[in-house]
C-alpha atoms as a PDB file:
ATOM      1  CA  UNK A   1       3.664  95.565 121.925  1.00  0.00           C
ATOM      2  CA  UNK A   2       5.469  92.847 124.003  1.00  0.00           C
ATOM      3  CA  UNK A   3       8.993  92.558 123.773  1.00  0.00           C
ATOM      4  CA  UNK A   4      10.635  88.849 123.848  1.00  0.00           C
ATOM      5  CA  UNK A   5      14.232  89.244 125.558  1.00  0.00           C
ATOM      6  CA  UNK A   6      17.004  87.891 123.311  1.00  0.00           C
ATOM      7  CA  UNK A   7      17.407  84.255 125.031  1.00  0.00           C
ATOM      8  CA  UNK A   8      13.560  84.220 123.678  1.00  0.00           C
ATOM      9  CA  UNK A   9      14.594  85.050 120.358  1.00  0.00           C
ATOM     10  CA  UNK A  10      17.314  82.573 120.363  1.00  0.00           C
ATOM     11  CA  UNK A  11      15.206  79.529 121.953  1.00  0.00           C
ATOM     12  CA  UNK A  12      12.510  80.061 119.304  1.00  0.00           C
ATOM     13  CA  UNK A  13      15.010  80.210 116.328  1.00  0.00           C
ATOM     14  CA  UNK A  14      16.981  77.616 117.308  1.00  0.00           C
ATOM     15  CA  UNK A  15      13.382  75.802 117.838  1.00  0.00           C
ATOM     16  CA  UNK A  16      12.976  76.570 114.070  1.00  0.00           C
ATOM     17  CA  UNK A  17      16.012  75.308 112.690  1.00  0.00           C
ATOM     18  CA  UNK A  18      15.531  71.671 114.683  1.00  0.00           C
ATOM     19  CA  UNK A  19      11.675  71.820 113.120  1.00  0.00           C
ATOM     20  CA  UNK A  20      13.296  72.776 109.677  1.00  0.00           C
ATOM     21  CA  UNK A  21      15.824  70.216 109.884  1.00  0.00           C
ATOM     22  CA  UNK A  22      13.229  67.378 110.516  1.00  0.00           C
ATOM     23  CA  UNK A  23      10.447  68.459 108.257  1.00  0.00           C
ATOM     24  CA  UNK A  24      13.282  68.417 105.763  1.00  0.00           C
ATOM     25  CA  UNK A  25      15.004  64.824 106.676  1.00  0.00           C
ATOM     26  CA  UNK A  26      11.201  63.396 106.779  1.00  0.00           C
ATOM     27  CA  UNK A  27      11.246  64.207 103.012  1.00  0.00           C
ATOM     28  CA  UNK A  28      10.167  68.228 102.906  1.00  0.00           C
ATOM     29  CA  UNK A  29       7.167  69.871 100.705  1.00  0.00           C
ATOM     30  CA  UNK A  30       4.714  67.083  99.718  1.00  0.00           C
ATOM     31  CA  UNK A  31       6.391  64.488 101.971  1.00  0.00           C
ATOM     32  CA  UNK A  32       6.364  65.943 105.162  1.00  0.00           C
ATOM     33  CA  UNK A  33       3.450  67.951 107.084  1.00  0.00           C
ATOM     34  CA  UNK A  34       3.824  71.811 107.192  1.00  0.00           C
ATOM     35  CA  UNK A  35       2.552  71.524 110.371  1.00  0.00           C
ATOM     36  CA  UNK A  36       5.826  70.514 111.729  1.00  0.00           C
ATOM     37  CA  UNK A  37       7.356  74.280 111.040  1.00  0.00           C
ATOM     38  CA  UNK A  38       4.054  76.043 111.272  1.00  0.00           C
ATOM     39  CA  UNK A  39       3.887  76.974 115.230  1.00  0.00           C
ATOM     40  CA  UNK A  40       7.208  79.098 114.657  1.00  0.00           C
ATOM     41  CA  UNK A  41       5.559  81.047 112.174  1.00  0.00           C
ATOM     42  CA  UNK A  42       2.973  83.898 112.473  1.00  0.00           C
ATOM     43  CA  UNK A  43       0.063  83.272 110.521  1.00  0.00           C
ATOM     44  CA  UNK A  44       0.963  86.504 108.508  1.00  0.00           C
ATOM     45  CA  UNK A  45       4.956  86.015 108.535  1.00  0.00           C
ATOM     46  CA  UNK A  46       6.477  87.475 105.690  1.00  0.00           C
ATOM     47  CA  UNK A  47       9.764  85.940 103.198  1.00  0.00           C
ATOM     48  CA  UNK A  48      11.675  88.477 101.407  1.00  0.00           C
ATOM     49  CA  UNK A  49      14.290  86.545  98.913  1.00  0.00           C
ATOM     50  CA  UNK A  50      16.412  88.562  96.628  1.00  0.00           C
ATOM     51  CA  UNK A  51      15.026  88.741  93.079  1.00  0.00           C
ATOM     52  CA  UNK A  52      18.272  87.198  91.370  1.00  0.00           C
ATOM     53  CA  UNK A  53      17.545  83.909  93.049  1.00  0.00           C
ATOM     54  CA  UNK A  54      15.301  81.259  91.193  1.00  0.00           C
ATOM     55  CA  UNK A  55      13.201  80.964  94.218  1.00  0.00           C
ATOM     56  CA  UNK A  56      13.274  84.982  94.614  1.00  0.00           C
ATOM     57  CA  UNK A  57      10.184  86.792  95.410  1.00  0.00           C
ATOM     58  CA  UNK A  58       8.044  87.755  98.432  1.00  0.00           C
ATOM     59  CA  UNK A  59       6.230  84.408 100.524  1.00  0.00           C
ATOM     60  CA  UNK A  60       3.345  85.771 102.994  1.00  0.00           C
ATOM     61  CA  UNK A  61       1.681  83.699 105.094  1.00  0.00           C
ATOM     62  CA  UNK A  62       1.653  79.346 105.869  1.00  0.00           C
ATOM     63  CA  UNK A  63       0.638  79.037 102.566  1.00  0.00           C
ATOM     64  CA  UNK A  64       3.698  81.472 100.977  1.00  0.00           C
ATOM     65  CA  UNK A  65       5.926  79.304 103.134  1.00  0.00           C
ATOM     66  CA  UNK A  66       4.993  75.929 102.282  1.00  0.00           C
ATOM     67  CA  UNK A  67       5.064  77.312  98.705  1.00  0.00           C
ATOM     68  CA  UNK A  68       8.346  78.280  99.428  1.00  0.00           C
ATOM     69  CA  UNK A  69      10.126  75.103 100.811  1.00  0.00           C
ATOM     70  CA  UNK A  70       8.019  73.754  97.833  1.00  0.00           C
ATOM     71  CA  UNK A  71      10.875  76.531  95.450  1.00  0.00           C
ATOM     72  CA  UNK A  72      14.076  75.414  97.403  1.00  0.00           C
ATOM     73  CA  UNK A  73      13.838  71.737  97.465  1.00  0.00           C
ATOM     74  CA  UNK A  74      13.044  72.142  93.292  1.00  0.00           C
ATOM     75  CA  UNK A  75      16.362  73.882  93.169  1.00  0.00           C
ATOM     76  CA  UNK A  76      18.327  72.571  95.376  1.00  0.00           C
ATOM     77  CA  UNK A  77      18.877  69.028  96.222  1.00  0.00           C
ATOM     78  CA  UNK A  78      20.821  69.457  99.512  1.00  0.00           C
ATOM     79  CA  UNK A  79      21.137  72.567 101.352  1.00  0.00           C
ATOM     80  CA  UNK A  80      22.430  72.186 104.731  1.00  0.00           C
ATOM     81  CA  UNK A  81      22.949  75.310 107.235  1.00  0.00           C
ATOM     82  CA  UNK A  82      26.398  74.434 109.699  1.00  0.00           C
ATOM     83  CA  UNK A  83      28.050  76.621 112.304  1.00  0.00           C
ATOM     84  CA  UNK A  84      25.244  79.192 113.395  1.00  0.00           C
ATOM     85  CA  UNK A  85      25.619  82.337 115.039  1.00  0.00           C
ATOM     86  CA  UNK A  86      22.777  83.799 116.826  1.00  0.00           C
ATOM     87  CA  UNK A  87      22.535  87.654 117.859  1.00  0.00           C
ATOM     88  CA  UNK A  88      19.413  88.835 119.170  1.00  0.00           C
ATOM     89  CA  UNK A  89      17.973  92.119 121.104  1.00  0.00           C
ATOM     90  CA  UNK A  90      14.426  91.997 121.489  1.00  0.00           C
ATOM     91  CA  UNK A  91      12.393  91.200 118.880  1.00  0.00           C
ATOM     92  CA  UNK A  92      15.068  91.397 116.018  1.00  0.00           C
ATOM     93  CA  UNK A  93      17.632  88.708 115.430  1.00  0.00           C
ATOM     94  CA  UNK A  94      20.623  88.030 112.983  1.00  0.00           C
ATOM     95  CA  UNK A  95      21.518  84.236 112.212  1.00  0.00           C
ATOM     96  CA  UNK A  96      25.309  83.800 110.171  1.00  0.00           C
ATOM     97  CA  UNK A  97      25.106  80.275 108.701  1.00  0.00           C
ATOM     98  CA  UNK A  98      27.840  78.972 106.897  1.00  0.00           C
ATOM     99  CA  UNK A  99      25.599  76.893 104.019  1.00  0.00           C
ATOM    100  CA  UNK A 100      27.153  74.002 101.512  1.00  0.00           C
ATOM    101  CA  UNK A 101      24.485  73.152  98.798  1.00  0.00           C
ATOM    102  CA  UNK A 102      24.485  71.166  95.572  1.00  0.00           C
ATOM    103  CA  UNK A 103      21.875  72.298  93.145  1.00  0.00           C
ATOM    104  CA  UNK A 104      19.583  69.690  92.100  1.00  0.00           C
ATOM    105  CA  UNK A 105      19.585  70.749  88.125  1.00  0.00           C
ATOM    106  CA  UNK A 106      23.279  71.051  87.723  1.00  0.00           C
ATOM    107  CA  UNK A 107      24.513  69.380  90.906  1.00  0.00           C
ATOM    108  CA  UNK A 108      26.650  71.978  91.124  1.00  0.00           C
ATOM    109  CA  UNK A 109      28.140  72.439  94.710  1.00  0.00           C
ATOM    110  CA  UNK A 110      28.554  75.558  97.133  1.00  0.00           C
ATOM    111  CA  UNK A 111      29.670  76.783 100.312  1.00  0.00           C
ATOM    112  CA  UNK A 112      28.825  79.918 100.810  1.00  0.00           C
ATOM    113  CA  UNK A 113      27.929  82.851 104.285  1.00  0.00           C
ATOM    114  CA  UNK A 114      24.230  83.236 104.575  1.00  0.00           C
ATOM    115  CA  UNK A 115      23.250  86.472 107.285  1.00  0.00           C
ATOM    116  CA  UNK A 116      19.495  86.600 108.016  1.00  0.00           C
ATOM    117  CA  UNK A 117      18.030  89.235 109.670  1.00  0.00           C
ATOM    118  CA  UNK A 118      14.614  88.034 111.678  1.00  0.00           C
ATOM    119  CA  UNK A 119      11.997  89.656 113.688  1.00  0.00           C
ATOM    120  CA  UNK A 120      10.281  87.814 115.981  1.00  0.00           C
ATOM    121  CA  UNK A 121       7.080  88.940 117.908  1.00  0.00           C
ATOM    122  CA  UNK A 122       4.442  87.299 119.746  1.00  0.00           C
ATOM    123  CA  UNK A 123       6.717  84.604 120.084  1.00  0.00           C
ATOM    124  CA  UNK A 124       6.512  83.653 117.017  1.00  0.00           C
ATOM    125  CA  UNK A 125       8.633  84.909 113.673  1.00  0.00           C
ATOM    126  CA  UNK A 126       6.659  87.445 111.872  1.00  0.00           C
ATOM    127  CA  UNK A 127       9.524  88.545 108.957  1.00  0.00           C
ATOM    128  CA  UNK A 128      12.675  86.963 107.398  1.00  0.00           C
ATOM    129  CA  UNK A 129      15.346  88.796 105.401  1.00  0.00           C
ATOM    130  CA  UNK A 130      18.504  86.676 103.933  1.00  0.00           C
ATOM    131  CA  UNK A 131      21.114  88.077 102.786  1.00  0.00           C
ATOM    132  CA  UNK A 132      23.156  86.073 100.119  1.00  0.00           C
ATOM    133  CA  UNK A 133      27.098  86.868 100.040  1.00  0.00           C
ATOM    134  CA  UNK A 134      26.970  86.437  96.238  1.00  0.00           C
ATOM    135  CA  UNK A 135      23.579  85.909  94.545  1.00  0.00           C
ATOM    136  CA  UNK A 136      25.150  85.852  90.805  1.00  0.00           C
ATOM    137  CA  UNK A 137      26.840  82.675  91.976  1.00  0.00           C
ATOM    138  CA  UNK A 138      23.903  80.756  93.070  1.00  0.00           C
ATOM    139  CA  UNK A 139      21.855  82.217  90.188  1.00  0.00           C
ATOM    140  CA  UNK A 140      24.457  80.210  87.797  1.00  0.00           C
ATOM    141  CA  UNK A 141      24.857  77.480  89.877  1.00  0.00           C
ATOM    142  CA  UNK A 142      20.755  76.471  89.707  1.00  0.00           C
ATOM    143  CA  UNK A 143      20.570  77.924  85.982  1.00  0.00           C
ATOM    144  CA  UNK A 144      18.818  75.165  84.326  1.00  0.00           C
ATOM    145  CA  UNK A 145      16.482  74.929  87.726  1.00  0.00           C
ATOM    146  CA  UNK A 146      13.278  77.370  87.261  1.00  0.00           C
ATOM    147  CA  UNK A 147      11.574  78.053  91.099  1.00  0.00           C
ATOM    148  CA  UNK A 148       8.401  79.926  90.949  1.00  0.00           C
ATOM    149  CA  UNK A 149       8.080  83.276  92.654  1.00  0.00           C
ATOM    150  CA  UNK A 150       6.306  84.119  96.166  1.00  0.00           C
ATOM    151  CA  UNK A 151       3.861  86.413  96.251  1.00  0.00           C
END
């Protein structure tokens, strides 16, 4: 098992979040090529999301992912992810990011902490756990919005 050093960690995140951020502005699932968020992901990277959310489920894989992205951008219309915080040792990471949303369905808007907790190995990340401050709240917020599960 190779170990990344934090600064690793950090650089491929932060890597992620740029990718995200442009596969998103260049119009997201169905607009924008996968490919463009793919090398930060191991082929068999796994997605847990809390049940309670409308996009809740497990997402393995590319193919879980793009399915995914596919979930969030039906629920929300804008969800951007301001003032990170990176800590990283090794191969596990947490990110803090303050999020402000407006659900597509309701347009309903939030602000709200998002903590993710993110291994990385290989260089690439291999399994993502977010944790929502207050899952109820985004649950209600996106009620008329139906996502479709990972698996």
């Amino acid at each position: 098992m190779t170990i990344r050093s934090a600064t690793d960690s950090v650089t491929i995140l932060t890597g992620m979040y740029a990718a995200e951020a442009e596969y998103l502005a260049a119009g997201g699932p169905g607009e924008a090529p996968f490919d463009l968020l793919a090398p930060f992901f191991a082929p068999d990277v796994v997605l847990h999301q809390a049940d309670a959310l409308p996009y809740g489920g497990t997402w393995r894989g590319h193919e879980g992912m793009e399915r995914f992205f596919l979930a969030m951008s039906q629920v929300w219309e804008s969800f951007d992810m301001a003032d990170q915080e990176f800590l990283a040792t090794g191969e596990t990471a947490v990110v803090l990011t303050q999020v402000r949303a407006r659900a597509r369905a309701t347009r309903r808007e939030l602000a709200f902490p998002l903590l993710q907790r993110i291994k990385v190995e290989g260089g690439r990340i291999s399994e993502v756990r977010p944790f929502y401050w207050d899952t109820e709240a985004i649950a209600v917020a996106c009620e008329e919005s139906g996502g479709r599960r990972g698996r």
